[in-house]
N, C-alpha and C. Protein backbone atom coordinates (compact mmCIF):
# COMPACT_ATOMS: atom_id res chain seq x y z
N UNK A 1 -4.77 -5.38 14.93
CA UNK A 1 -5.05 -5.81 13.58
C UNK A 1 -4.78 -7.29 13.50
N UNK A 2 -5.73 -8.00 12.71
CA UNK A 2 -5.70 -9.65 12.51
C UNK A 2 -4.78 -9.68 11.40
N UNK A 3 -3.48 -10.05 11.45
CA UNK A 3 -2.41 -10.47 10.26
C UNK A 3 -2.34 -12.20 11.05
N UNK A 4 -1.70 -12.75 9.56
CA UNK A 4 -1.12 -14.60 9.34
C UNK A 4 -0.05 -14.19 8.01
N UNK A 5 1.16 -14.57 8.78
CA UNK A 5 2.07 -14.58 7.64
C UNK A 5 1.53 -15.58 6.71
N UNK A 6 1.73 -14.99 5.41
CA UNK A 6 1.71 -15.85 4.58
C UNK A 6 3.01 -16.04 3.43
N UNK A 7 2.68 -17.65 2.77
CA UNK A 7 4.01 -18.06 2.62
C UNK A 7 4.27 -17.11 0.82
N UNK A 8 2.99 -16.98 0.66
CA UNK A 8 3.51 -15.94 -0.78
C UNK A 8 2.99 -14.40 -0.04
N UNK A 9 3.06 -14.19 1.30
CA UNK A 9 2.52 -12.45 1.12
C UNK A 9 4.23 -11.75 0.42
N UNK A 10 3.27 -10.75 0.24
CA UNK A 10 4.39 -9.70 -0.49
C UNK A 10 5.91 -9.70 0.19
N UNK A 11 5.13 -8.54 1.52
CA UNK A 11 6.49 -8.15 2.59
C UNK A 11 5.62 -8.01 3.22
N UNK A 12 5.19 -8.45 4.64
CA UNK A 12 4.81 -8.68 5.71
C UNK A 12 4.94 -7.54 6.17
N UNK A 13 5.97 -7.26 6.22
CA UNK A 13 7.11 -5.92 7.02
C UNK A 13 6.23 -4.79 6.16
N UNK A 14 5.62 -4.28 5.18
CA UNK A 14 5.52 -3.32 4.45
C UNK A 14 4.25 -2.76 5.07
N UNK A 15 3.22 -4.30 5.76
CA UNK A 15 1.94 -3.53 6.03
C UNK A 15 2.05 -2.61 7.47
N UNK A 16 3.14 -3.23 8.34
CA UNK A 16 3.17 -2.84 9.45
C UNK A 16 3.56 -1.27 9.11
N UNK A 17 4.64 -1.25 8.22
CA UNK A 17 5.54 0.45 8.30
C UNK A 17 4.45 1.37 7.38
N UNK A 18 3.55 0.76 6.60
CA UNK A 18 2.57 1.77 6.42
C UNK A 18 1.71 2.44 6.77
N UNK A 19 1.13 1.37 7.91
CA UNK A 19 0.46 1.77 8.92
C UNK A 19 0.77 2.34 9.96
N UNK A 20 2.34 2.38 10.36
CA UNK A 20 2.74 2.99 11.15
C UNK A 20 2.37 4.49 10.67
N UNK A 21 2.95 4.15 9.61
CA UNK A 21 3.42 5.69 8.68
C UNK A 21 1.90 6.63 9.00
N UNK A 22 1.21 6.05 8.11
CA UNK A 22 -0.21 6.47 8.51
C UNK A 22 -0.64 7.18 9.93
N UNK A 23 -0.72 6.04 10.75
CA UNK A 23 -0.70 6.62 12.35
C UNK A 23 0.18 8.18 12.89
N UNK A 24 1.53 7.97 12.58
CA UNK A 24 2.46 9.25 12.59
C UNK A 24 1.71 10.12 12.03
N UNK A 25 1.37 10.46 10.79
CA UNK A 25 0.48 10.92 10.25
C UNK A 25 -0.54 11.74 10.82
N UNK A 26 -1.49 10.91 11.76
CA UNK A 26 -2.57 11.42 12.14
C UNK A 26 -3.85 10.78 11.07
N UNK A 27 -3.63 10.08 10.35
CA UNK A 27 -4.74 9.03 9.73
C UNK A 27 -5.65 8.15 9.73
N UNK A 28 -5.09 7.57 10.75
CA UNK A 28 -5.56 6.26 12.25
C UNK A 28 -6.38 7.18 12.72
N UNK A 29 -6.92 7.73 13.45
CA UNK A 29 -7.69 8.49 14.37
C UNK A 29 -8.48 7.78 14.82
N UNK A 30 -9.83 8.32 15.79
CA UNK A 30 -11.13 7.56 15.73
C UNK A 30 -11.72 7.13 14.73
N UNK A 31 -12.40 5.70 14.58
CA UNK A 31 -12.87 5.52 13.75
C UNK A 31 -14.26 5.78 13.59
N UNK A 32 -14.66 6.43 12.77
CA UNK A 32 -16.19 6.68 13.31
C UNK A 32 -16.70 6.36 11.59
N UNK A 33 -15.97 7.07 10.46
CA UNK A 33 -16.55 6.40 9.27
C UNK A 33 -16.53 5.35 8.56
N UNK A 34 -17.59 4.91 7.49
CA UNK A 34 -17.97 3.65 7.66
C UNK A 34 -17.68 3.87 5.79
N UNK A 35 -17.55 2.66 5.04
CA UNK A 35 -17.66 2.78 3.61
C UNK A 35 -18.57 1.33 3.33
N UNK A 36 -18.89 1.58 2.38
CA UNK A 36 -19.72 -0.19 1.31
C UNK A 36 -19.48 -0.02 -0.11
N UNK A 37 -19.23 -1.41 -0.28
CA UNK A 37 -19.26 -1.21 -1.78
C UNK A 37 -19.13 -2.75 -2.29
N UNK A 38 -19.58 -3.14 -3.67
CA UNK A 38 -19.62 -4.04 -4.22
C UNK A 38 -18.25 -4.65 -4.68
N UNK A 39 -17.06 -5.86 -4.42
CA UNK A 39 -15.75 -6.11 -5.34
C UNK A 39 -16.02 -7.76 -5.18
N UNK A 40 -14.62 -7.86 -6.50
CA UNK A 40 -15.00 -9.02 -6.45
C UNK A 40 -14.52 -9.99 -5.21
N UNK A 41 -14.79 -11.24 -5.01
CA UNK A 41 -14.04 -11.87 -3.97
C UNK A 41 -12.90 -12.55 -4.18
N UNK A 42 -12.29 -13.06 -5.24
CA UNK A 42 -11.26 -13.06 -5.71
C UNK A 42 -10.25 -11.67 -5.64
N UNK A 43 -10.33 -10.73 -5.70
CA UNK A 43 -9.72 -9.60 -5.65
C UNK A 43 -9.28 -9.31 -3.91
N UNK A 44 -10.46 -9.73 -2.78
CA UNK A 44 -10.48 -9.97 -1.63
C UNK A 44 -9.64 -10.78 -1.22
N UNK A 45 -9.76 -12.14 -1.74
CA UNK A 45 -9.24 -12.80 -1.06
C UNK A 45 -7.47 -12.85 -1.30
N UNK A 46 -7.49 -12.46 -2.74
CA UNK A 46 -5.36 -12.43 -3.38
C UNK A 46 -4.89 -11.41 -2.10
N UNK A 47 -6.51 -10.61 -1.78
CA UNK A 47 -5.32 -8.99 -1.48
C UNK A 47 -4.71 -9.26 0.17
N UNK A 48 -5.58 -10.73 0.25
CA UNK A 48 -5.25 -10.90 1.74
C UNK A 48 -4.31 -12.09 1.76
N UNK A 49 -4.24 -12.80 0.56
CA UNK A 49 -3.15 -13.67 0.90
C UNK A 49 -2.10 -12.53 0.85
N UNK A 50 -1.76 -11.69 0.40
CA UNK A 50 -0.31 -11.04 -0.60
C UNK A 50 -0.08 -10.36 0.69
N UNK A 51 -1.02 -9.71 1.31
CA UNK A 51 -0.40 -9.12 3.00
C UNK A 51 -0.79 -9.75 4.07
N UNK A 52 -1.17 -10.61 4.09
CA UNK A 52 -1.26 -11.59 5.49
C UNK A 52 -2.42 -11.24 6.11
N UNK A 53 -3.56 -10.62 5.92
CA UNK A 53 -4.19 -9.15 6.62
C UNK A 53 -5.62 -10.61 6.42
N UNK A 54 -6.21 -10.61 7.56
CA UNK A 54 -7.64 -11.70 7.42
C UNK A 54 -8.73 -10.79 7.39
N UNK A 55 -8.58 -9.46 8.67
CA UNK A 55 -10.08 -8.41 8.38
C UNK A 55 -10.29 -7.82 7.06
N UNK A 56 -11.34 -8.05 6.84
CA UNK A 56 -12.27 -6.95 5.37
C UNK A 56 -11.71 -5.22 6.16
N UNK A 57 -12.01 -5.12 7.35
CA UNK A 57 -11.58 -3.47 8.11
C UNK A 57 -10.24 -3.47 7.56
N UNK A 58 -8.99 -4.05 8.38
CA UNK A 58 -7.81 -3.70 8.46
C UNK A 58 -7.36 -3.95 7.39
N UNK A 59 -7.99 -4.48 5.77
CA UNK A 59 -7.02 -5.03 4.75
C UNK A 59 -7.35 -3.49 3.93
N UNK A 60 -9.20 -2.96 3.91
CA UNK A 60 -9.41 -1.85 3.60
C UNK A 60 -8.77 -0.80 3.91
N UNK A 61 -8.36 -0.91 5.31
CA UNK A 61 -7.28 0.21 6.18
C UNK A 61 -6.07 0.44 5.67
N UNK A 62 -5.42 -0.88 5.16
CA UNK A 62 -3.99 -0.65 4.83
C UNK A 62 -4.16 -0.15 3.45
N UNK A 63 -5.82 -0.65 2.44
CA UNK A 63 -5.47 -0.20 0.98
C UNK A 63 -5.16 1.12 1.12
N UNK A 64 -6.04 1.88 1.88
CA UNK A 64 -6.39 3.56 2.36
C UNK A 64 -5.37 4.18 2.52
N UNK A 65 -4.78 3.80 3.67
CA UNK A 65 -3.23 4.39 3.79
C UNK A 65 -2.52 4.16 2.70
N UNK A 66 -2.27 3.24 1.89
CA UNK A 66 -1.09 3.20 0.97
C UNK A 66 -1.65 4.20 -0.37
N UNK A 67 -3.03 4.06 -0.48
CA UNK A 67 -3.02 5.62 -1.25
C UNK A 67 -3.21 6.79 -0.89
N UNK A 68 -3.37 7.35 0.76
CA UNK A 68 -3.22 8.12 1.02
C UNK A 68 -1.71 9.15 1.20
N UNK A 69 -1.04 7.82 1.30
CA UNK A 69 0.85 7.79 1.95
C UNK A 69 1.12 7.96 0.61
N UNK A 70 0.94 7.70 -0.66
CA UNK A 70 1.54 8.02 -2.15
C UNK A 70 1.74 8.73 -2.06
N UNK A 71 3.24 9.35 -2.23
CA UNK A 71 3.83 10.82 -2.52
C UNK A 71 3.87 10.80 -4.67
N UNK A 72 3.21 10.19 -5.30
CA UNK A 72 3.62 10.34 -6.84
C UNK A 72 4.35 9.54 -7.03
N UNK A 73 5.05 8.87 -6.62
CA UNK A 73 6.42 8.42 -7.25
C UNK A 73 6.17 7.79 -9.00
N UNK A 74 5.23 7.22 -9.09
CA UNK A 74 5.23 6.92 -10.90
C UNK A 74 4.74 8.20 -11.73
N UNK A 75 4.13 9.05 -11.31
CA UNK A 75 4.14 10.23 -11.62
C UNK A 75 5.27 11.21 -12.06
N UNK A 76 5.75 11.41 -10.94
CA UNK A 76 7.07 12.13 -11.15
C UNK A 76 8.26 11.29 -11.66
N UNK A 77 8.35 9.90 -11.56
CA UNK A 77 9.61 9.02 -12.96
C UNK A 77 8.66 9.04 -14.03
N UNK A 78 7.47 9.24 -14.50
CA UNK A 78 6.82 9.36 -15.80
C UNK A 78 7.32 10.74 -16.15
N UNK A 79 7.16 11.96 -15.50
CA UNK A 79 7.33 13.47 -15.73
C UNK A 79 9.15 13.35 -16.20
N UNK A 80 9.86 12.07 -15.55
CA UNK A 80 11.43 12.62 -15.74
C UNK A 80 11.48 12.04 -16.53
N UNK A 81 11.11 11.14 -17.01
CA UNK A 81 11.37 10.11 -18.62
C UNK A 81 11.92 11.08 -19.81
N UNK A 82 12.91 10.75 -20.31
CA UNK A 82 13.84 11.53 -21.68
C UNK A 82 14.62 12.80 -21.12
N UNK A 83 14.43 12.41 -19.32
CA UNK A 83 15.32 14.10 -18.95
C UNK A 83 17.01 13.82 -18.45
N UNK A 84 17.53 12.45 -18.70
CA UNK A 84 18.63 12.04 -18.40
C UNK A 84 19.23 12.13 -19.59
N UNK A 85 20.04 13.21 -19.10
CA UNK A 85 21.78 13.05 -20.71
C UNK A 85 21.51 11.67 -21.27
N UNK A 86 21.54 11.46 -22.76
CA UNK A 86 21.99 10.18 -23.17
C UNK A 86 23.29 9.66 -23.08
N UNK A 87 24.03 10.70 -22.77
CA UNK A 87 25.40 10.57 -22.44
C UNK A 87 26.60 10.22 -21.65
N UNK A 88 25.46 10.78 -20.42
CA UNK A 88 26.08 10.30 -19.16
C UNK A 88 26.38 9.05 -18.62
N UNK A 89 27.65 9.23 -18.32
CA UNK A 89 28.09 7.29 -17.93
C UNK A 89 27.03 6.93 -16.71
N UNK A 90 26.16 6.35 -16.72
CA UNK A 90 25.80 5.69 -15.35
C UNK A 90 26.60 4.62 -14.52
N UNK A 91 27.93 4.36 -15.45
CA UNK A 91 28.78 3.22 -14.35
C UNK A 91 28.55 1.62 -15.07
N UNK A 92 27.70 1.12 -15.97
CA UNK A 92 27.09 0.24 -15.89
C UNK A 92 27.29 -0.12 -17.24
């Protein structure tokens, strides 16, 4: 994969462990399918400063995995919202 740190990417570190993650997975596989579609290039180009990522393939690759790898998480803290005692000391 073509990565360039960059000096505002996100976490550098985040694209690698997702893609790892992915791969463990079984997600990575052969590549044999292909996608197209119309975006803007501004949207292209932020998404590649913010992860360092220069290919149109591998920046598409990492969007893929990171919504494939979503386990819910804003989902399920939306579902728990109003389910914490108002009472309970949190320490703080």
């Amino acid at each position: 994969m073509s990565k360039k740190p960059s000096a505002s990417a996100a976490d550098p570190s985040r694209v690698d462990a997702v893609l790892r993650a992915a791969e463990r997975s079984g997600l990575l596989g052969e590549k044999r399918g292909r996608i197209g579609g119309r975006v803007s290039p501004a949207l292209v180009a932020h998404a590649k400063q913010r992860t360092g990522i220069e290919a149109d393939t591998d920046l598409i690759e990492f969007a893929l995995a990171n919504i494939a790898l979503d386990e819910g998480f804003a989902e399920v803290f939306r579902k728990a919202r109003g389910q914490v005692d108002p009472d309970l000391d949190l320490g703080f």
